[in-house]
C-alpha atoms as a PDB file:
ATOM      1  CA  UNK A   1     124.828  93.469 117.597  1.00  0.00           C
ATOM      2  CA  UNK A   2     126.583  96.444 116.675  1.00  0.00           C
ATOM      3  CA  UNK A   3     124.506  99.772 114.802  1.00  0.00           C
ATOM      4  CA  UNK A   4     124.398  99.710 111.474  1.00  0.00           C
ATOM      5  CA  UNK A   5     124.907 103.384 109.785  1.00  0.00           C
ATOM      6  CA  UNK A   6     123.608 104.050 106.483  1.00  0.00           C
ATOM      7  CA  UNK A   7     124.339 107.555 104.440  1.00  0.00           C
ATOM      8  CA  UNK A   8     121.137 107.835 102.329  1.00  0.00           C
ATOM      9  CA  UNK A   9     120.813 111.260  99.993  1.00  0.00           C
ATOM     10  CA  UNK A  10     117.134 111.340 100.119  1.00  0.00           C
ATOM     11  CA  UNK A  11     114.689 108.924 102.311  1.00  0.00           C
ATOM     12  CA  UNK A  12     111.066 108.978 101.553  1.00  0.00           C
ATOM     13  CA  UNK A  13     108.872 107.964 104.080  1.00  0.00           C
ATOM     14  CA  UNK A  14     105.636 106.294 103.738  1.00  0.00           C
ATOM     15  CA  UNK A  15     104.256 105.040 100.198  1.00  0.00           C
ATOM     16  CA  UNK A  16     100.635 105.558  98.205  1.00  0.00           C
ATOM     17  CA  UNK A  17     100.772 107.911  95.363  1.00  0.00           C
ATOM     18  CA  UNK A  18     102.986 110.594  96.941  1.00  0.00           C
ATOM     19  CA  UNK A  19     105.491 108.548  98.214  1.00  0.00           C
ATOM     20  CA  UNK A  20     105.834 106.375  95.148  1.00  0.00           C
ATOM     21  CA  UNK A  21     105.653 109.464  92.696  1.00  0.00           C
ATOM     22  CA  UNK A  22     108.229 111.235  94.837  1.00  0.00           C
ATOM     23  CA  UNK A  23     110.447 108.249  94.032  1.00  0.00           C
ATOM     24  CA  UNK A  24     109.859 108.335  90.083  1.00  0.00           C
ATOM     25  CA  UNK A  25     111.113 111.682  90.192  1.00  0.00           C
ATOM     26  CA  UNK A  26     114.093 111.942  92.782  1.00  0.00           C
ATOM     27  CA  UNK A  27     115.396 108.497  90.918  1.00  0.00           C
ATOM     28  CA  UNK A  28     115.257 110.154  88.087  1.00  0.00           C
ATOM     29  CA  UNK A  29     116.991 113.274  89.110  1.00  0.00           C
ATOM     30  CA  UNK A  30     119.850 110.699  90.622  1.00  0.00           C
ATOM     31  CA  UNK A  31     118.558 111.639  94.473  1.00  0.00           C
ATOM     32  CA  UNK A  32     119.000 107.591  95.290  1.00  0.00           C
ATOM     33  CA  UNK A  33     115.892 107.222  96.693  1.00  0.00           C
ATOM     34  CA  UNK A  34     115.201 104.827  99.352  1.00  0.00           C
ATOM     35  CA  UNK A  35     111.536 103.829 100.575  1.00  0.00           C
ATOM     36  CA  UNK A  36     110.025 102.858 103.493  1.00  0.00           C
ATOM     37  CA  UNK A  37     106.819 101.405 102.532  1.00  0.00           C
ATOM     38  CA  UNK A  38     105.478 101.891 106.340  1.00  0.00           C
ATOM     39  CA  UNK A  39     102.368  99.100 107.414  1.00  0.00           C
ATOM     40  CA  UNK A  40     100.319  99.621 104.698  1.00  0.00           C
ATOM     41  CA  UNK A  41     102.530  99.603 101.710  1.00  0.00           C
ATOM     42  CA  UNK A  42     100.651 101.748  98.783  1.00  0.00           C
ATOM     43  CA  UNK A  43      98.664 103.259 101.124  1.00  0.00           C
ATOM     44  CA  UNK A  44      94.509 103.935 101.600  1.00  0.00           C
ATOM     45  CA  UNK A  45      94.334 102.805  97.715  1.00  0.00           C
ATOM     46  CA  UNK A  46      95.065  99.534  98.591  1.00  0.00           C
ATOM     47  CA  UNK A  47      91.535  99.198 100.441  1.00  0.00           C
ATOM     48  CA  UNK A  48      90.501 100.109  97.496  1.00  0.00           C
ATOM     49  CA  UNK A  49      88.474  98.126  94.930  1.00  0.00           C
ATOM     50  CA  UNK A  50      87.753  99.703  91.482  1.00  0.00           C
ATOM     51  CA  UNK A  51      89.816 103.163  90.954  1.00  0.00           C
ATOM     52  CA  UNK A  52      88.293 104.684  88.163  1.00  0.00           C
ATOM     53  CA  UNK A  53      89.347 108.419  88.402  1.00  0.00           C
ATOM     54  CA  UNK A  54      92.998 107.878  87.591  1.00  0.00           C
ATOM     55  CA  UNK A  55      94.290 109.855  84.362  1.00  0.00           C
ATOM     56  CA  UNK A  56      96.404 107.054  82.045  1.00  0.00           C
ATOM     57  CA  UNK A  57      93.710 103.746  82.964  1.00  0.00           C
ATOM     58  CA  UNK A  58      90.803 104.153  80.710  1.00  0.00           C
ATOM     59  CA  UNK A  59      89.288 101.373  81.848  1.00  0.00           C
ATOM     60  CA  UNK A  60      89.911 101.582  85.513  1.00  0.00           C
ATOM     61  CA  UNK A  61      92.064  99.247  87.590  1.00  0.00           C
ATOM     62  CA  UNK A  62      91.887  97.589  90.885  1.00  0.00           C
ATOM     63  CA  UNK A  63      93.548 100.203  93.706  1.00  0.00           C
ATOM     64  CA  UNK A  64      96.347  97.729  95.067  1.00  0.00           C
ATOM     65  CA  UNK A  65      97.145  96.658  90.975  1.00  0.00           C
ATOM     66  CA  UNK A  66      97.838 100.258  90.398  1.00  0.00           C
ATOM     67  CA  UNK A  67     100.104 101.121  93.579  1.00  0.00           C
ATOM     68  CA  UNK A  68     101.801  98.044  91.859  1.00  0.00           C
ATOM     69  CA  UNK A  69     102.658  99.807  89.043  1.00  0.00           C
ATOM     70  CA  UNK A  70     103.695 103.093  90.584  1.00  0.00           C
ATOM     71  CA  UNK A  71     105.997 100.780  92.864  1.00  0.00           C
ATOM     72  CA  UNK A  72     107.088  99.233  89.621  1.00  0.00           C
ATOM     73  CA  UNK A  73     108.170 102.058  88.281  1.00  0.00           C
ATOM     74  CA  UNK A  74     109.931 103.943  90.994  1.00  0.00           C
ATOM     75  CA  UNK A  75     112.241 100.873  91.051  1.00  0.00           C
ATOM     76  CA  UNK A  76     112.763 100.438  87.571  1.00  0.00           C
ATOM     77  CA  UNK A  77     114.764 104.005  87.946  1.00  0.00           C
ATOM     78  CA  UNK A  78     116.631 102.611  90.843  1.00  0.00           C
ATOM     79  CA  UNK A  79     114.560 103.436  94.296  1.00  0.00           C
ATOM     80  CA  UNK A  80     115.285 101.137  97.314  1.00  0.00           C
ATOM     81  CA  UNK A  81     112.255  99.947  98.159  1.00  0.00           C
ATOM     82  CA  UNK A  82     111.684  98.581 101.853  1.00  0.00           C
ATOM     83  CA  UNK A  83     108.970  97.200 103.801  1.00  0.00           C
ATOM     84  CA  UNK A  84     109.293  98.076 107.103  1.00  0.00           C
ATOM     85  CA  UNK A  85     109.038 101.379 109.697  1.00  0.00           C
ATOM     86  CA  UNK A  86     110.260 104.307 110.393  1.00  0.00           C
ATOM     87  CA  UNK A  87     110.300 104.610 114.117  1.00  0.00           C
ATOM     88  CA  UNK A  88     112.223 107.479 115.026  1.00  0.00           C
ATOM     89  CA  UNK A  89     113.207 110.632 114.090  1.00  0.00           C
ATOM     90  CA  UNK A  90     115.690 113.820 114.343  1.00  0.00           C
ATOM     91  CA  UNK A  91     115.573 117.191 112.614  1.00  0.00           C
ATOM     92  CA  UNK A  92     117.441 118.915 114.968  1.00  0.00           C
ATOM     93  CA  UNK A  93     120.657 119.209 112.622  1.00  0.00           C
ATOM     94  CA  UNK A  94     121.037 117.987 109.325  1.00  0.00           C
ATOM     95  CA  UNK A  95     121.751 115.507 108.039  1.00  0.00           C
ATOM     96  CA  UNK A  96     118.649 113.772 109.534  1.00  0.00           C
ATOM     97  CA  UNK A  97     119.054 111.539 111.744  1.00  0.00           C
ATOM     98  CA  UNK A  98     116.572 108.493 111.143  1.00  0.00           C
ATOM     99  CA  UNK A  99     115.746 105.070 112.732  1.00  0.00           C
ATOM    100  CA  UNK A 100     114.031 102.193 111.729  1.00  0.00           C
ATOM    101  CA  UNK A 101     112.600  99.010 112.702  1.00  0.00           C
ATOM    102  CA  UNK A 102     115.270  96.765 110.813  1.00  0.00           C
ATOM    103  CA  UNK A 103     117.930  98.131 113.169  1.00  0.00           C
ATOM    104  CA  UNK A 104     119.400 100.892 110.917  1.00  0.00           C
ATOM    105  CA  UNK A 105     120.113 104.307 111.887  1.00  0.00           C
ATOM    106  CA  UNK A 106     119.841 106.572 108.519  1.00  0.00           C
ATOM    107  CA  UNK A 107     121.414 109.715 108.024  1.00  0.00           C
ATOM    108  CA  UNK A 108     119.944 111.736 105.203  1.00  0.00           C
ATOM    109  CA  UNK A 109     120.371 114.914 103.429  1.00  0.00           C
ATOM    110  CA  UNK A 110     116.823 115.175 102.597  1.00  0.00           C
ATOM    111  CA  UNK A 111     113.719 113.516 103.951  1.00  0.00           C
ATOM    112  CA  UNK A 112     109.851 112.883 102.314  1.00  0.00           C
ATOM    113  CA  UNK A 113     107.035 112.324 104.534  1.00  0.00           C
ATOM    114  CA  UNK A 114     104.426 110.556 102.624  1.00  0.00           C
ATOM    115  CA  UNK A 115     102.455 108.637 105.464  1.00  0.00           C
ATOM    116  CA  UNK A 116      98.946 109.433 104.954  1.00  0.00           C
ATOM    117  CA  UNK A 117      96.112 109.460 106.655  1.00  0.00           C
ATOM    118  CA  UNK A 118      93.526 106.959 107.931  1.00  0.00           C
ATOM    119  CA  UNK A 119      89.982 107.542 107.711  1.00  0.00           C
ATOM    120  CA  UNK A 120      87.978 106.793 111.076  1.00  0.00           C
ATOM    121  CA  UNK A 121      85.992 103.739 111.482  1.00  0.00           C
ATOM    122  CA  UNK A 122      83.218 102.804 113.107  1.00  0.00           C
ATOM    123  CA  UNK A 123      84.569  99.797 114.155  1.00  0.00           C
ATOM    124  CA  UNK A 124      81.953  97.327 113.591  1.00  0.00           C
ATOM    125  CA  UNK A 125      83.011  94.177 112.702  1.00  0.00           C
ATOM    126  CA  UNK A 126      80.293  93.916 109.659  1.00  0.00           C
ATOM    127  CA  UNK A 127      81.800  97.234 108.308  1.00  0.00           C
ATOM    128  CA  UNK A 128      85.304  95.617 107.729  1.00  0.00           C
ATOM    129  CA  UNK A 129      83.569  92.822 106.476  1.00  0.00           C
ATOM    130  CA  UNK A 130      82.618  94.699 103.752  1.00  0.00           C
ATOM    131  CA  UNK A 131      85.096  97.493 102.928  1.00  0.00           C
ATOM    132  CA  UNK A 132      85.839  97.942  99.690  1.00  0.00           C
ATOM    133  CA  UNK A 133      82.258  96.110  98.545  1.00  0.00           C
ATOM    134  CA  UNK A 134      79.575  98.304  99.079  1.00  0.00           C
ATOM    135  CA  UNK A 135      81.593 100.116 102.073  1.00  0.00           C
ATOM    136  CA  UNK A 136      83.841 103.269 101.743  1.00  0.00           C
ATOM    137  CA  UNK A 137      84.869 106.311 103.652  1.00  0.00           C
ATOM    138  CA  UNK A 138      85.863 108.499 100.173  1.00  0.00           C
ATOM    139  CA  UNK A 139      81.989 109.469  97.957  1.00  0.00           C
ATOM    140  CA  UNK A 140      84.310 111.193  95.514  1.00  0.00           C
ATOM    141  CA  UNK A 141      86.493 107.920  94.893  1.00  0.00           C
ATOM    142  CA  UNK A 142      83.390 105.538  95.233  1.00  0.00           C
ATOM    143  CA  UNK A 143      80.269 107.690  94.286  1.00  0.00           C
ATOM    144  CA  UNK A 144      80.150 106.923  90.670  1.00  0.00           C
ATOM    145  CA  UNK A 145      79.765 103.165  91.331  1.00  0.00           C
ATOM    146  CA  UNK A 146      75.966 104.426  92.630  1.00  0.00           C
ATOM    147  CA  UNK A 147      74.808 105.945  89.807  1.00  0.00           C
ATOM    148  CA  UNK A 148      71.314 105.789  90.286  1.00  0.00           C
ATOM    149  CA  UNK A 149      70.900 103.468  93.706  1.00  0.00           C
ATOM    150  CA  UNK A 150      70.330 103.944  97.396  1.00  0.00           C
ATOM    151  CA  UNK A 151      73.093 104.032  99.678  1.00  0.00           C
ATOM    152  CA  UNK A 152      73.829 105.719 103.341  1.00  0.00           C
ATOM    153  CA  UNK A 153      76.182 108.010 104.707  1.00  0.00           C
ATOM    154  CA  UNK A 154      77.187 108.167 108.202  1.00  0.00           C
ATOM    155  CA  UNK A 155      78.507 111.727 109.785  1.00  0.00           C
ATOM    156  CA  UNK A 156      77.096 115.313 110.728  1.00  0.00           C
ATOM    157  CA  UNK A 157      79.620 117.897 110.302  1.00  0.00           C
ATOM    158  CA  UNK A 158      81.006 119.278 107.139  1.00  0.00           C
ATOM    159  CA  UNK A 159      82.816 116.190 105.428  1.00  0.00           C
ATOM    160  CA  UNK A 160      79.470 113.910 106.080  1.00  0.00           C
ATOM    161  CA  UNK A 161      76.914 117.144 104.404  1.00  0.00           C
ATOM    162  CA  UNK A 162      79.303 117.641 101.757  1.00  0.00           C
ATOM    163  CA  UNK A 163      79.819 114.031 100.820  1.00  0.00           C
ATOM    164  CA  UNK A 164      75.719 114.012 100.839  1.00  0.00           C
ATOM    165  CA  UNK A 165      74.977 116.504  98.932  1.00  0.00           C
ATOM    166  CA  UNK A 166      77.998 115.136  96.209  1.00  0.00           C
ATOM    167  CA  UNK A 167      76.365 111.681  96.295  1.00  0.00           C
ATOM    168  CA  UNK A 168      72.906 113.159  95.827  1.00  0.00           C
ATOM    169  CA  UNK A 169      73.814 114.411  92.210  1.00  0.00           C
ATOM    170  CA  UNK A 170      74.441 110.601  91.561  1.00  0.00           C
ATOM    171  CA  UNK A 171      72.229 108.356  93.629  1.00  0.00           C
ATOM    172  CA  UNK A 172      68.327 108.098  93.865  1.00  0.00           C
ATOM    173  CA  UNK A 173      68.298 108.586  97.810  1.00  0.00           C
ATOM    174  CA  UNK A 174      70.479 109.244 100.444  1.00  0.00           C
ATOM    175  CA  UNK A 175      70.325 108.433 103.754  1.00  0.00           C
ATOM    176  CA  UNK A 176      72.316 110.425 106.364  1.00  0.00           C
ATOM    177  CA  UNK A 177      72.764 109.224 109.394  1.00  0.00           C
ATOM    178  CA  UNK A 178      73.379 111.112 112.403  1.00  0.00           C
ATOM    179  CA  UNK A 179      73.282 110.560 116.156  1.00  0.00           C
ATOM    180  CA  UNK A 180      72.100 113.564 116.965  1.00  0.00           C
ATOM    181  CA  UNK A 181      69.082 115.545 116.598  1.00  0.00           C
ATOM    182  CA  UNK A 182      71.354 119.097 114.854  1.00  0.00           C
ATOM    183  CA  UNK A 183      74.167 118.694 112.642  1.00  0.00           C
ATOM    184  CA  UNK A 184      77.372 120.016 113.153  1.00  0.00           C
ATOM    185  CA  UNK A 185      78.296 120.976 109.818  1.00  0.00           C
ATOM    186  CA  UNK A 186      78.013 124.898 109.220  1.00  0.00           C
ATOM    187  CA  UNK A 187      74.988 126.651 108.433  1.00  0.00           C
ATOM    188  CA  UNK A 188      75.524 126.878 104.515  1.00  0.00           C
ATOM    189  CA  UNK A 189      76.031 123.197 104.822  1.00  0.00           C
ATOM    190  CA  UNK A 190      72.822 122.319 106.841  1.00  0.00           C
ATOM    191  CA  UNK A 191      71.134 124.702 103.864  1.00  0.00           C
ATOM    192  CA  UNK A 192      72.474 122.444 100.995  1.00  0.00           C
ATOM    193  CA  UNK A 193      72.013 119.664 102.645  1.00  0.00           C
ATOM    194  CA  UNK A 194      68.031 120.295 104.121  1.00  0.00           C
ATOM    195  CA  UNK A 195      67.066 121.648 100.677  1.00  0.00           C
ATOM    196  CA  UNK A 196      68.484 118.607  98.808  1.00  0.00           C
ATOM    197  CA  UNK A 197      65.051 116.162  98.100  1.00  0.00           C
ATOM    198  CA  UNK A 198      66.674 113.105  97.903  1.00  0.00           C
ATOM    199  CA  UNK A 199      68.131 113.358 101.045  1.00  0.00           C
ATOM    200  CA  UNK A 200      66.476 111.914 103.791  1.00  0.00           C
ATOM    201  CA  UNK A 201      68.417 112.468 107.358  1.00  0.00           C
ATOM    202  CA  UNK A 202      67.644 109.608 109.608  1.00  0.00           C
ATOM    203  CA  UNK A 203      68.320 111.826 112.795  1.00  0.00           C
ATOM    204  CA  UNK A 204      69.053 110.266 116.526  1.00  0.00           C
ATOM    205  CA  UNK A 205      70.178 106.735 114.592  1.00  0.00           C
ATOM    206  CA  UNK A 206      73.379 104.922 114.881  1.00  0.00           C
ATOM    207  CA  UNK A 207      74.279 102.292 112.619  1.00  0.00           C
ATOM    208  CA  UNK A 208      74.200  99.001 114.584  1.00  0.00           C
ATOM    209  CA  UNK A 209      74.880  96.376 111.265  1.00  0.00           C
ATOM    210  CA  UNK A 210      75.486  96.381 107.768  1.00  0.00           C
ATOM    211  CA  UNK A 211      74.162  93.690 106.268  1.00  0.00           C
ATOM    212  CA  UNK A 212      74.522  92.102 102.746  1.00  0.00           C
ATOM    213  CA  UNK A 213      75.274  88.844 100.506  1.00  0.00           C
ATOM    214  CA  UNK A 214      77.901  86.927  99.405  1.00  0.00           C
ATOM    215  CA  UNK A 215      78.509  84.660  96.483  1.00  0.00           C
ATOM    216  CA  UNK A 216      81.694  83.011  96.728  1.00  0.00           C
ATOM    217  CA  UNK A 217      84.427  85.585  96.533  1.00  0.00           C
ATOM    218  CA  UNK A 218      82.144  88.365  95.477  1.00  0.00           C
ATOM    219  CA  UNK A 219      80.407  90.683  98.158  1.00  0.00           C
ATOM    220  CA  UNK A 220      77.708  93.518  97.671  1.00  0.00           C
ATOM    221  CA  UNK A 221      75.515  95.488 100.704  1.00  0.00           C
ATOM    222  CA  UNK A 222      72.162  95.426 100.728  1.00  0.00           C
ATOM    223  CA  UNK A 223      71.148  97.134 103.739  1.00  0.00           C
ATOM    224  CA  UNK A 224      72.046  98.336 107.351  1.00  0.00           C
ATOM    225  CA  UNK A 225      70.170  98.014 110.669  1.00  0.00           C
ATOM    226  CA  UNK A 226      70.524 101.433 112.402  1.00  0.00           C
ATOM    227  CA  UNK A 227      69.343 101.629 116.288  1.00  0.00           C
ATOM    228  CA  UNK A 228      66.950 104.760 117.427  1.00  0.00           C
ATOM    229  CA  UNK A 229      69.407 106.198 120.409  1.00  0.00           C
ATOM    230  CA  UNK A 230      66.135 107.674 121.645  1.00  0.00           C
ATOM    231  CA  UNK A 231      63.976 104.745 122.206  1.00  0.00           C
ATOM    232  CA  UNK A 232      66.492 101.979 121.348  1.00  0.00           C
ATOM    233  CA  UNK A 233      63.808 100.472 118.184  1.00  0.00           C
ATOM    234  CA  UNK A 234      65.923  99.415 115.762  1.00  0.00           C
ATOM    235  CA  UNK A 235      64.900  99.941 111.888  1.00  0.00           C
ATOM    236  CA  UNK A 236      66.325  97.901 108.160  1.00  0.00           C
ATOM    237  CA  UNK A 237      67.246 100.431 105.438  1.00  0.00           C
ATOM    238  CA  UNK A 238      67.875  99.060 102.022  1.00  0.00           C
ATOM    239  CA  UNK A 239      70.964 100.563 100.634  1.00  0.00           C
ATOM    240  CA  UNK A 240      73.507  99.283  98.011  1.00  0.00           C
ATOM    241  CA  UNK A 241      76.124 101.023  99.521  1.00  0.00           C
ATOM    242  CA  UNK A 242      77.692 102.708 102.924  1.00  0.00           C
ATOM    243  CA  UNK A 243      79.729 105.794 103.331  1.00  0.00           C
ATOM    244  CA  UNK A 244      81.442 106.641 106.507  1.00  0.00           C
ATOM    245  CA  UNK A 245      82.187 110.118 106.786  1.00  0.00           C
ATOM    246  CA  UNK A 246      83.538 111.060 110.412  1.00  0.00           C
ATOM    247  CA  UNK A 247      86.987 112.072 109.649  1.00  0.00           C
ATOM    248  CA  UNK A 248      90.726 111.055 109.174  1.00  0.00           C
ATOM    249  CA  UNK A 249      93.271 111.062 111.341  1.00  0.00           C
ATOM    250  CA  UNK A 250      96.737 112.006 109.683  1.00  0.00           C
ATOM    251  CA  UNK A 251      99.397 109.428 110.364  1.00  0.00           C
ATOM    252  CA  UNK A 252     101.937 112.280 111.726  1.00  0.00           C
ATOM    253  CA  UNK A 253     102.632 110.650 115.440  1.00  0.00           C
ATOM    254  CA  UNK A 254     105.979 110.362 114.308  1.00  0.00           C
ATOM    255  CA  UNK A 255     106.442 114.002 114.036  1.00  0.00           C
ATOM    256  CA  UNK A 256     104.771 115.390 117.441  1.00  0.00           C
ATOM    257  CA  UNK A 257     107.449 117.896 118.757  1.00  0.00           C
ATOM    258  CA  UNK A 258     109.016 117.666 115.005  1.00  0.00           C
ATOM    259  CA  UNK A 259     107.576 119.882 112.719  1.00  0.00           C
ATOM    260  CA  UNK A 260     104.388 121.932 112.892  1.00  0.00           C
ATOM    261  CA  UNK A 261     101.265 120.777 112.515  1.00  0.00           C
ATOM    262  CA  UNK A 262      98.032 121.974 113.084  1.00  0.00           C
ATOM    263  CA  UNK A 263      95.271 120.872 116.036  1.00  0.00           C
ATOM    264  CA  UNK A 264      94.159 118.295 113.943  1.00  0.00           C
ATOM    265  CA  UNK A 265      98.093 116.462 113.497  1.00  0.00           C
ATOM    266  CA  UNK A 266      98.101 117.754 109.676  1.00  0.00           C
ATOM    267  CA  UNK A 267     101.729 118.661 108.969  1.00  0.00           C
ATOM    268  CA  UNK A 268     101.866 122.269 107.632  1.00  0.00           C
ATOM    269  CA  UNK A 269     103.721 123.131 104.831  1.00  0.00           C
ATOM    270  CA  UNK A 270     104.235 126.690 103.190  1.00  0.00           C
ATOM    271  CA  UNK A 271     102.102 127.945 100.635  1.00  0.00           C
ATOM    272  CA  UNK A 272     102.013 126.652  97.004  1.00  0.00           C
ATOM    273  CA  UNK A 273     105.327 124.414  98.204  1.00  0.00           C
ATOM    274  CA  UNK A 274     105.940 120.873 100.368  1.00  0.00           C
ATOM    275  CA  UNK A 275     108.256 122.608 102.504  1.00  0.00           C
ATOM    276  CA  UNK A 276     108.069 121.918 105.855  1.00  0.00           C
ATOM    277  CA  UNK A 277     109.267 124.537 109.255  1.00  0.00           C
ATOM    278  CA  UNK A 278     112.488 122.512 108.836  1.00  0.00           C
ATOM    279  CA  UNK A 279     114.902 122.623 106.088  1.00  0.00           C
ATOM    280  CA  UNK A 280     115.322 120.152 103.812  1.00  0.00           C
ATOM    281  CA  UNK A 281     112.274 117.994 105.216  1.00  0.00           C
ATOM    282  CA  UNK A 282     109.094 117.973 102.573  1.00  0.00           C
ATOM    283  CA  UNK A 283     105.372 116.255 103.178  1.00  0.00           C
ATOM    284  CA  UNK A 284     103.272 115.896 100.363  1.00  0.00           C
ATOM    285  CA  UNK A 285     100.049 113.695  99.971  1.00  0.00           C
ATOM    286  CA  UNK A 286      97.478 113.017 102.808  1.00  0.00           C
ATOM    287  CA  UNK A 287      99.482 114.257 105.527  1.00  0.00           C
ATOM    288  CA  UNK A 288      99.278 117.564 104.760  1.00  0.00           C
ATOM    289  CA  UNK A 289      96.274 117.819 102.666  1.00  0.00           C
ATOM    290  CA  UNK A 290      92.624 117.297 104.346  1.00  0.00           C
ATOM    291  CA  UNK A 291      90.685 119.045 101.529  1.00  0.00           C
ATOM    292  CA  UNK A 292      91.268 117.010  98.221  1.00  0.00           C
ATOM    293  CA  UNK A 293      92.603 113.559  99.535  1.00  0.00           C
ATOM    294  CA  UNK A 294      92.714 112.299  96.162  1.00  0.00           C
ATOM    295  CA  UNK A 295      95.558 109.474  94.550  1.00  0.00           C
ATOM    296  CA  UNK A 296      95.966 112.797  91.542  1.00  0.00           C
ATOM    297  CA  UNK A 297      96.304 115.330  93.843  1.00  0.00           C
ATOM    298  CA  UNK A 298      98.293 113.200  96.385  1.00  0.00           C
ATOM    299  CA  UNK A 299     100.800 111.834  93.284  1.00  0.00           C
ATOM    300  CA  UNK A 300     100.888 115.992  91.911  1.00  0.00           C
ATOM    301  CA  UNK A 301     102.265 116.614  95.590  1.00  0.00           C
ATOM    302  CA  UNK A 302     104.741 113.947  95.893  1.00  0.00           C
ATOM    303  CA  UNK A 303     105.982 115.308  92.648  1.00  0.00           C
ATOM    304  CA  UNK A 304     106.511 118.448  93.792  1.00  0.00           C
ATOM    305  CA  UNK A 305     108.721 117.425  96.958  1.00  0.00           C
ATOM    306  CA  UNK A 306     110.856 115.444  94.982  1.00  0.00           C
ATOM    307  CA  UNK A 307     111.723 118.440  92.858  1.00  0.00           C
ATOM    308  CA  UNK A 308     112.271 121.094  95.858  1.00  0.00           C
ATOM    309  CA  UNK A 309     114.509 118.511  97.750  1.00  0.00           C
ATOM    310  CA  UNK A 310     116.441 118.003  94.049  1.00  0.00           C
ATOM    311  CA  UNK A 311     116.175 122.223  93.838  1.00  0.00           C
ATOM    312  CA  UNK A 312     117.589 122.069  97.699  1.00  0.00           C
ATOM    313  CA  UNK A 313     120.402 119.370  97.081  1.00  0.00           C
ATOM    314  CA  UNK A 314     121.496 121.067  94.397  1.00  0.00           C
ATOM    315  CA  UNK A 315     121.600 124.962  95.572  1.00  0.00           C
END
């Protein structure tokens, strides 16, 4: 089968908020945006139960309803929208030359990375079981859902004692679990966290289950069974919900020996911009941001890199 060549002004890769918002905008500015959705099409959201910190949905909406609507509406100005891959790239010269897993080979003028990141796992069966009902690795997206309840958060360094001390402001107790017997999170952390009285850290514990109910299509936690790594005694907490808090990993193994990035795979772009070292490629959303990781901030971004590559095109 012969290679098929496309010419593409500006490819976006990767969906969510950034990648879809990056679309309203270069459609609108005529860029001819075209989409590739990547495995996950609308991104971590889609996990996502009840999003209720979204300007413009004063009643909240369910996480894969609104990537729905942002997808709606970056087509309704004319984006290509594809499910599929990227699986190769080349910024040597531009244009870009881009593959992907229908067979194409893209050359664009301007490319948006938009592929995310993935939080880490535990990888308990139990815990997928009940993601996005009672389990969540985000206490900002999911905290307010605990107003006043019990729930668990599993992590030492700074993400996990800064997630703890956020849901503490909301929930009656929290339980942090660590498998050590020191945290790893700096000092000022450890403070916050140690002088916080409704949290209790369940040191040298590792969760083993989460356990819960279910009523025909509706699940809700109601505990975990965490295992002493010291003795091996096992012990029930009752919680009403889980947080997981040992880190993301960026989805940038694309763009190893690419584009900068720091230790961590985070692309790095220059300040107050989504520029990356190469010209004419942008990142914006969870790839290149590991402090907020929010849909706003994440959407705000994906603005802003359709507007420099339009500012770019255009110079």
């Amino acid at each position: 089968m012969s290679e098929i060549i496309e010419k593409v002004k500006c490819l976006i890769i990767g969906s969510g908020p950034a990648g879809y918002t990056a679309a309203i905008y270069a459609a609108r500015a005529d860029l001819k945006p075209v989409i590739y959705e990547g495995l996950q099409p609308g991104g971590q959201l889609t996990i996502t139960t009840e999003v209720d910190n979204f300007p413009g949905y004063p009643d909240g909406t369910q996480g894969t309803e609104m990537m729905e609507d942002f997808k709606k509406q970056a087509q309704r100005f004319g984006t290509d929208v594809r499910f599929g891959m990227i699986t190769e790239v080349n910024f040597s010269e531009r244009p870009f030359t881009i593959k992907s897993d229908d067979g194409k080979t893209l050359i664009a003028e301007v490319v948006i990375i938009a592929t995310g990141a993935s939080a880490k796992w535990l990888g308990m069966e139990s815990e997928a079981k009940f993601n996005g009902f009672g389990v969540s690795a985000c206490a900002t997206c999911d905290g307010f859902f605990y107003k006043g309840k019990d729930v668990a958060i599993v992590g030492g360094g700074d993400t996990a004692a800064e997630e703890a001390t956020y849901l503490a402001k909301l929930c009656r107790k929290v339980y942090l679990i660590h498998r050590r017997d020191e945290l790893r999170a700096s000092k000022a952390m450890q403070k916050k966290v140690l002088e916080t009285p409704n949290i209790e850290i369940l040191w040298n514990h590792v969760p083993k289950e989460i356990v819960g109910k279910e009523e025909g299509f509706s699940k809700s936690v109601t505990g975990a069974i965490l295992t002493n790594v010291k003795n091996g005694e096992d012990k029930t907490i009752d919680i009403d919900g889980f947080f997981v808090a040992i880190g993301h990993k960026p989805n940038s193994d694309l763009f190893k020996g690419k584009l900068e990035m720091d230790e961590t795979g985070y692309l790095i772009t220059a300040p107050d911009s989504t520029k990356t070292n190469i010209e004419g490629v942008y990142a914006c959303g969870d790839i290149q941001d590991k402090t907020f990781r929010q849909a706003i901030t994440a959407a705000g971004s994906g603005c802003q890199a359709a507007i420099e590559a339009e500012r770019f095109l255009s110079s």
